[in-house]
N, C-alpha and C. Protein backbone atom coordinates (compact mmCIF):
# COMPACT_ATOMS: atom_id res chain seq x y z
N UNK A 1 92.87 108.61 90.96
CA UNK A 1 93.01 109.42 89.78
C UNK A 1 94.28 109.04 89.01
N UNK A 2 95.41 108.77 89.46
CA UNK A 2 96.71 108.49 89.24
C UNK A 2 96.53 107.18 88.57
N UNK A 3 95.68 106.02 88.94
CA UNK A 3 95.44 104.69 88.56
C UNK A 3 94.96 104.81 86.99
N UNK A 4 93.97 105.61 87.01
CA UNK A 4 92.88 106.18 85.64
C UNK A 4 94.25 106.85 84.46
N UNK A 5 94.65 107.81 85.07
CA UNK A 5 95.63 108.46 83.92
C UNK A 5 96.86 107.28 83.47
N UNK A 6 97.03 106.74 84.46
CA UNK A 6 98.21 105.10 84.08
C UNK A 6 97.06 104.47 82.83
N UNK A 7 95.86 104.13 83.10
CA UNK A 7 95.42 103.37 82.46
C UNK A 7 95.20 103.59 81.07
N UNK A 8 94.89 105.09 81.17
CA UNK A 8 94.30 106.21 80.03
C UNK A 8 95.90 105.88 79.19
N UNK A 9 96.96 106.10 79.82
CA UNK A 9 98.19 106.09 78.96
C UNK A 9 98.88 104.82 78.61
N UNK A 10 98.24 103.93 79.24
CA UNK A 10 99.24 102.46 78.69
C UNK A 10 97.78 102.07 77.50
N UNK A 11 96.81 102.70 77.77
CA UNK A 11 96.22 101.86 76.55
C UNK A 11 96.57 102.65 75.29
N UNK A 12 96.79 104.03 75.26
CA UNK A 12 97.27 104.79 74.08
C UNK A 12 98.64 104.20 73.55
N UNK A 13 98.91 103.69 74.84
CA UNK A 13 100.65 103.59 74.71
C UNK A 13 100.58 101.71 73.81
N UNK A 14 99.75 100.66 73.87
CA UNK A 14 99.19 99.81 73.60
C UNK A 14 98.70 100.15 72.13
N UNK A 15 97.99 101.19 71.84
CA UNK A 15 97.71 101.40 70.93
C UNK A 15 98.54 102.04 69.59
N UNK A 16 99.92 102.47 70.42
CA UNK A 16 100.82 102.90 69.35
C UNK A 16 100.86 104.43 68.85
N UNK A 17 100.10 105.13 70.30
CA UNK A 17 100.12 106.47 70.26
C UNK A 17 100.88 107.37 70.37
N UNK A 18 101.11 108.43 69.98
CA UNK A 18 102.24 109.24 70.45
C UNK A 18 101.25 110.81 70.92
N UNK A 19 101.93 111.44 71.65
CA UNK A 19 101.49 112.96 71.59
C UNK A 19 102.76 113.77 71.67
N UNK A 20 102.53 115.20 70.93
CA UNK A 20 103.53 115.86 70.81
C UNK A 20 104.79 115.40 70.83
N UNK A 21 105.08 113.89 69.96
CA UNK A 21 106.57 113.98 69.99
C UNK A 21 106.80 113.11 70.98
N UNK A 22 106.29 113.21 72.33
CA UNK A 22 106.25 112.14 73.51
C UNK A 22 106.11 110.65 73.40
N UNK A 23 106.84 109.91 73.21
CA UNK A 23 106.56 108.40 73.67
C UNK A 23 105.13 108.47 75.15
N UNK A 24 103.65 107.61 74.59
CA UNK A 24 103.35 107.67 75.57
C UNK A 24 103.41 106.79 76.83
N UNK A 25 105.14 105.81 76.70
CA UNK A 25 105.64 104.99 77.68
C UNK A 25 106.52 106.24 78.34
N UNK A 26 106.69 107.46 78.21
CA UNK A 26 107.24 107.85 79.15
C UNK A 26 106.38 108.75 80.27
N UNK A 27 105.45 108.88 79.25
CA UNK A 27 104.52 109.38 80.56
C UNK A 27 104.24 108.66 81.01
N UNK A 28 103.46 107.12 81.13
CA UNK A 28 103.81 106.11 82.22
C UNK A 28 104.61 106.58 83.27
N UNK A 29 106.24 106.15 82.36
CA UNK A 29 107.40 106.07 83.83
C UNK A 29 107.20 107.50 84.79
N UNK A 30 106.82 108.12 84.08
CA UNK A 30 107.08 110.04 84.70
C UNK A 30 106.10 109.66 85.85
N UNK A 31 104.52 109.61 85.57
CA UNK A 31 103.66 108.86 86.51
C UNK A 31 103.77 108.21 87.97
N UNK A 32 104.70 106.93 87.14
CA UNK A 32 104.69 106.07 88.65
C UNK A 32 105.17 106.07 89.81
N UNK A 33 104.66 107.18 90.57
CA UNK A 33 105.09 107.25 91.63
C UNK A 33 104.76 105.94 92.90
N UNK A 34 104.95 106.26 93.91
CA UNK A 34 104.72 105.36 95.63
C UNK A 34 103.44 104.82 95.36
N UNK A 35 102.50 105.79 95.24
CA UNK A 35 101.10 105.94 95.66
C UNK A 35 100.52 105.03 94.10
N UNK A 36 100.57 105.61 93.29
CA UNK A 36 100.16 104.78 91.95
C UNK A 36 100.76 103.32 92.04
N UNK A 37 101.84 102.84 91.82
CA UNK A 37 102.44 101.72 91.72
C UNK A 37 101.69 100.68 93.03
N UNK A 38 101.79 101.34 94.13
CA UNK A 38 101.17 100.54 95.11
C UNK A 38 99.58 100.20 94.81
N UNK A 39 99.11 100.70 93.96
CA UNK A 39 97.58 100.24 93.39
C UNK A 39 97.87 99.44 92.23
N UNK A 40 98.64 99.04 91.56
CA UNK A 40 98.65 97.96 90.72
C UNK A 40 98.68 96.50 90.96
N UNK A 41 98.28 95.48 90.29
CA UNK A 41 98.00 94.45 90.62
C UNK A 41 99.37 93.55 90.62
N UNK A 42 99.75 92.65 91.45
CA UNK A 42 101.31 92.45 91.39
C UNK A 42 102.18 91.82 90.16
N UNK A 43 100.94 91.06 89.14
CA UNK A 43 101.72 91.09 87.76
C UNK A 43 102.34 92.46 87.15
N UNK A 44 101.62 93.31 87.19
CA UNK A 44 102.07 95.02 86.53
C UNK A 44 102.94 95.57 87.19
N UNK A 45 103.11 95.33 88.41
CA UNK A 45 104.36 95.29 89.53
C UNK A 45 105.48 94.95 89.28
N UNK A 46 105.15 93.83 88.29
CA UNK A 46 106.52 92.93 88.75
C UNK A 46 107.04 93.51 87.52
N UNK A 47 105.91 93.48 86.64
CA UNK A 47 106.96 94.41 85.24
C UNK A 47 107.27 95.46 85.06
N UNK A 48 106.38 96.38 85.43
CA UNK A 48 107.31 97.72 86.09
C UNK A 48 108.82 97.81 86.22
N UNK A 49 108.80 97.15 87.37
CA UNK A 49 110.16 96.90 88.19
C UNK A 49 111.36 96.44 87.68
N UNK A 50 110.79 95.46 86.44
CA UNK A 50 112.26 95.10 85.75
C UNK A 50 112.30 95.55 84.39
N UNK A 51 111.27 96.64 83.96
CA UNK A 51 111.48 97.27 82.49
C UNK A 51 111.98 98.59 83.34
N UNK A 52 111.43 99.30 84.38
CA UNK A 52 112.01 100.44 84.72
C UNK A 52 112.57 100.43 86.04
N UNK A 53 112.81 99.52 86.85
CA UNK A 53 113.18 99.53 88.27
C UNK A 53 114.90 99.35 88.09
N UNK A 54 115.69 100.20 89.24
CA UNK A 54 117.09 99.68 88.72
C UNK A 54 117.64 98.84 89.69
N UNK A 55 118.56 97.30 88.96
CA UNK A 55 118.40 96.87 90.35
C UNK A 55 119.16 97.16 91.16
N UNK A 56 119.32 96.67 92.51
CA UNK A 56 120.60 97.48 93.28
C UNK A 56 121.19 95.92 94.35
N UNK A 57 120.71 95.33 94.66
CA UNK A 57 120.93 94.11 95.53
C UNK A 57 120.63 92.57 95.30
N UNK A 58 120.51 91.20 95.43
CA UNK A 58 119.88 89.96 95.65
C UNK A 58 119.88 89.53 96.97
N UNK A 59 119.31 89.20 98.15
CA UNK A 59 119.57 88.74 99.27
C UNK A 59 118.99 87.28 99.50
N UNK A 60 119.16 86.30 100.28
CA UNK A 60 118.54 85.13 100.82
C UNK A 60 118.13 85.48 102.06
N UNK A 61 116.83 85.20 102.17
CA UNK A 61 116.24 85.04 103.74
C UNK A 61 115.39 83.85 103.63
N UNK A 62 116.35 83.10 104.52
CA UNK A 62 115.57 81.57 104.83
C UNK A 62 115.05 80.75 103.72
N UNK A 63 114.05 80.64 103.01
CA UNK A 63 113.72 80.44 101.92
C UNK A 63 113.05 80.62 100.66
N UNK A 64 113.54 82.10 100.86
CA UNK A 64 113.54 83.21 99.86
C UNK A 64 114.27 83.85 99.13
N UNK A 65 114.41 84.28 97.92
CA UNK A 65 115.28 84.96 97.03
C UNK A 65 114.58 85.80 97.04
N UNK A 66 115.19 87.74 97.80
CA UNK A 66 115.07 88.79 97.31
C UNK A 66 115.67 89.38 96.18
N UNK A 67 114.96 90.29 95.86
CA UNK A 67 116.08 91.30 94.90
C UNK A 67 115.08 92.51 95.31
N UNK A 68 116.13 93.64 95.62
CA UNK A 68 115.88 94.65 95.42
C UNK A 68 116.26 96.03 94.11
N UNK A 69 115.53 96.58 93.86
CA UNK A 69 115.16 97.61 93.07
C UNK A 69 114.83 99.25 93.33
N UNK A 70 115.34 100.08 92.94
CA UNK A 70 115.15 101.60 93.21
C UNK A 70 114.03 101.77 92.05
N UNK A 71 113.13 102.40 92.15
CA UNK A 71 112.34 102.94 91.23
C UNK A 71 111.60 104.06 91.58
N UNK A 72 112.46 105.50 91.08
CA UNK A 72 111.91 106.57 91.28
C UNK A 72 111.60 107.35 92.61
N UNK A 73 110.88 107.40 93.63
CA UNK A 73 110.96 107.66 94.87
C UNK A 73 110.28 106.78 95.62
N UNK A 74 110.70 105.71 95.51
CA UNK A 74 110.88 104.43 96.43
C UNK A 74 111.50 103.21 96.29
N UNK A 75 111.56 102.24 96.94
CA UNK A 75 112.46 100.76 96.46
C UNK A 75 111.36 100.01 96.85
N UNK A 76 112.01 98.84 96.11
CA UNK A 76 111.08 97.35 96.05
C UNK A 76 111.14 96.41 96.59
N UNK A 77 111.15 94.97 97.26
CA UNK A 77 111.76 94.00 97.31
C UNK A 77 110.80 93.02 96.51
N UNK A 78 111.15 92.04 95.52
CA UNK A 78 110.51 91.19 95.59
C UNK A 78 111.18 90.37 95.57
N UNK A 79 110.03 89.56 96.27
CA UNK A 79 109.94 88.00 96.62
C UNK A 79 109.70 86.57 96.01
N UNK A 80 110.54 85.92 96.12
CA UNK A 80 110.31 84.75 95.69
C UNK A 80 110.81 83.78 96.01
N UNK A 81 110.19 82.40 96.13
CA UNK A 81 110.68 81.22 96.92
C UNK A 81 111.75 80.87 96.25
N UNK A 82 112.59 80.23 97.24
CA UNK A 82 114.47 80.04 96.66
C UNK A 82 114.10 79.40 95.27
N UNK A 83 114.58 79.23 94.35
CA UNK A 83 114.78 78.70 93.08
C UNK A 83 113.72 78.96 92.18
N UNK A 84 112.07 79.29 92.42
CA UNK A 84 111.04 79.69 91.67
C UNK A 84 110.83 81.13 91.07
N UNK A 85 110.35 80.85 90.07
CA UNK A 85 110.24 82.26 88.59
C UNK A 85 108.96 83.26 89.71
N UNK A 86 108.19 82.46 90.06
CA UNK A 86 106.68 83.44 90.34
C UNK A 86 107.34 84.06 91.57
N UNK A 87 106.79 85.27 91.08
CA UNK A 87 106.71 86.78 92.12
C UNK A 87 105.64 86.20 93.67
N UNK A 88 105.97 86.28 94.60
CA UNK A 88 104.97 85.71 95.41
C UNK A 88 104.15 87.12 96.31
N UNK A 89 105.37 88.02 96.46
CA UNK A 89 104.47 89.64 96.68
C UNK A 89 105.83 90.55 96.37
N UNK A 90 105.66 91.53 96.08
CA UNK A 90 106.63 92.81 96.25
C UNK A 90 106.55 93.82 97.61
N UNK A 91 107.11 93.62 98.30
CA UNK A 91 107.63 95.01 99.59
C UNK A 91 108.20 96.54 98.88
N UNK A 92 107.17 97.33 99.29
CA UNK A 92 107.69 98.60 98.78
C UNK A 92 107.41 99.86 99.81
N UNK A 93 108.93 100.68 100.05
CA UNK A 93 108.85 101.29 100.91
C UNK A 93 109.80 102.82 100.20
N UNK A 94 109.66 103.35 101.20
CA UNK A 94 110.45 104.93 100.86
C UNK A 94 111.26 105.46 102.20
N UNK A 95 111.42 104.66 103.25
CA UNK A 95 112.57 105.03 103.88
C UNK A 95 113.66 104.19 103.81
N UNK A 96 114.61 104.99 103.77
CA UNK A 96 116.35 104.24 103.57
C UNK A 96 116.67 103.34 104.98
N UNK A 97 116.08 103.67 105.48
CA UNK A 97 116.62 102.97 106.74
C UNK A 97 116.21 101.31 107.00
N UNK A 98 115.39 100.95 105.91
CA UNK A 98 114.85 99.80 105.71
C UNK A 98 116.41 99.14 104.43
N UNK A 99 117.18 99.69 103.96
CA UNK A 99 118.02 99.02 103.12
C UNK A 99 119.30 98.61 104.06
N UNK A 100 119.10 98.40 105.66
CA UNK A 100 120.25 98.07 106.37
C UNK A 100 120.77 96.89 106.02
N UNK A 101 119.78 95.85 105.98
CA UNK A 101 120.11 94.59 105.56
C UNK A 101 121.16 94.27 104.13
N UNK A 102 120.80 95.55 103.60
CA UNK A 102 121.35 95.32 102.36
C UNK A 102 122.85 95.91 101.99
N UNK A 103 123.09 96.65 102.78
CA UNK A 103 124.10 97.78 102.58
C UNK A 103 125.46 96.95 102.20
N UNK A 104 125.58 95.71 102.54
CA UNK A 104 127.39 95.27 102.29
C UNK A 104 126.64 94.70 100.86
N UNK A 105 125.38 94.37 100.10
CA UNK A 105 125.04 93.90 98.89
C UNK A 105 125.15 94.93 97.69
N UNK A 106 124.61 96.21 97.89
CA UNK A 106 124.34 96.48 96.84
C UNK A 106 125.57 96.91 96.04
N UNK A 107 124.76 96.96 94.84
CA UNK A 107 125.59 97.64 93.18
C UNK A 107 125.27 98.32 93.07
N UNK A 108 126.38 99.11 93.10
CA UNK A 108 125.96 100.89 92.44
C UNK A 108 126.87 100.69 90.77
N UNK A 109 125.80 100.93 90.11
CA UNK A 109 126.59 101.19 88.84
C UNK A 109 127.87 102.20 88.78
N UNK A 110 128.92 101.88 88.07
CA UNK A 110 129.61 103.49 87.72
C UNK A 110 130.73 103.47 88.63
N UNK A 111 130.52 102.88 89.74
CA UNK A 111 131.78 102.72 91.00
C UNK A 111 132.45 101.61 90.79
């Protein structure tokens, strides 16, 4: 249902719609929760993530470039082979205890 109302609103939002005053790109962001985002296809993923995801880390594993991202009530990782543009998958989770790896990396804005 969550997939349908994303769709219902990026095509209005495509189309240059507004309701009441509302940008209908923010009902998008309001939307994308865990459960929705994890049903998108990983191009719509990946843009998501860097029009509304904030970032917080970059890591190397072996021969990979992570970056991680907070977005809303969960984080991201995506993936990509050391030096290449293409997204190869995104990791997305909602417990903190998965950001151990990251903890001496991240940026907190503002500090």
């Amino acid at each position: 249902m969550l997939l349908s109302v994303y769709r219902m609103a990026h095509n209005l939002h495509r189309a240059g719609t507004c309701y009441g005053g509302v940008a209908v790109a923010a009902i998008i962001v309001l939307l994308m929760q865990f459960t929705a985002f994890k049903l998108l296809p990983l191009p719509r993923q990946t843009d998501y993530l860097v029009q509304h995801g904030r970032f917080l880390a970059a890591l190397h594993q072996d021969s990979f470039d992570l970056q991680l991202f907070a977005c809303h009530d969960f984080y991201a990782e995506m993936w990509r082979v050391q030096g290449e543009e293409q997204v190869l998958f995104i990791h997305i989770f909602q417990n903190p205890d998965c950001l151990f790896h990251y903890l001496e990396k991240i940026i907190l804005p503002g500090i």
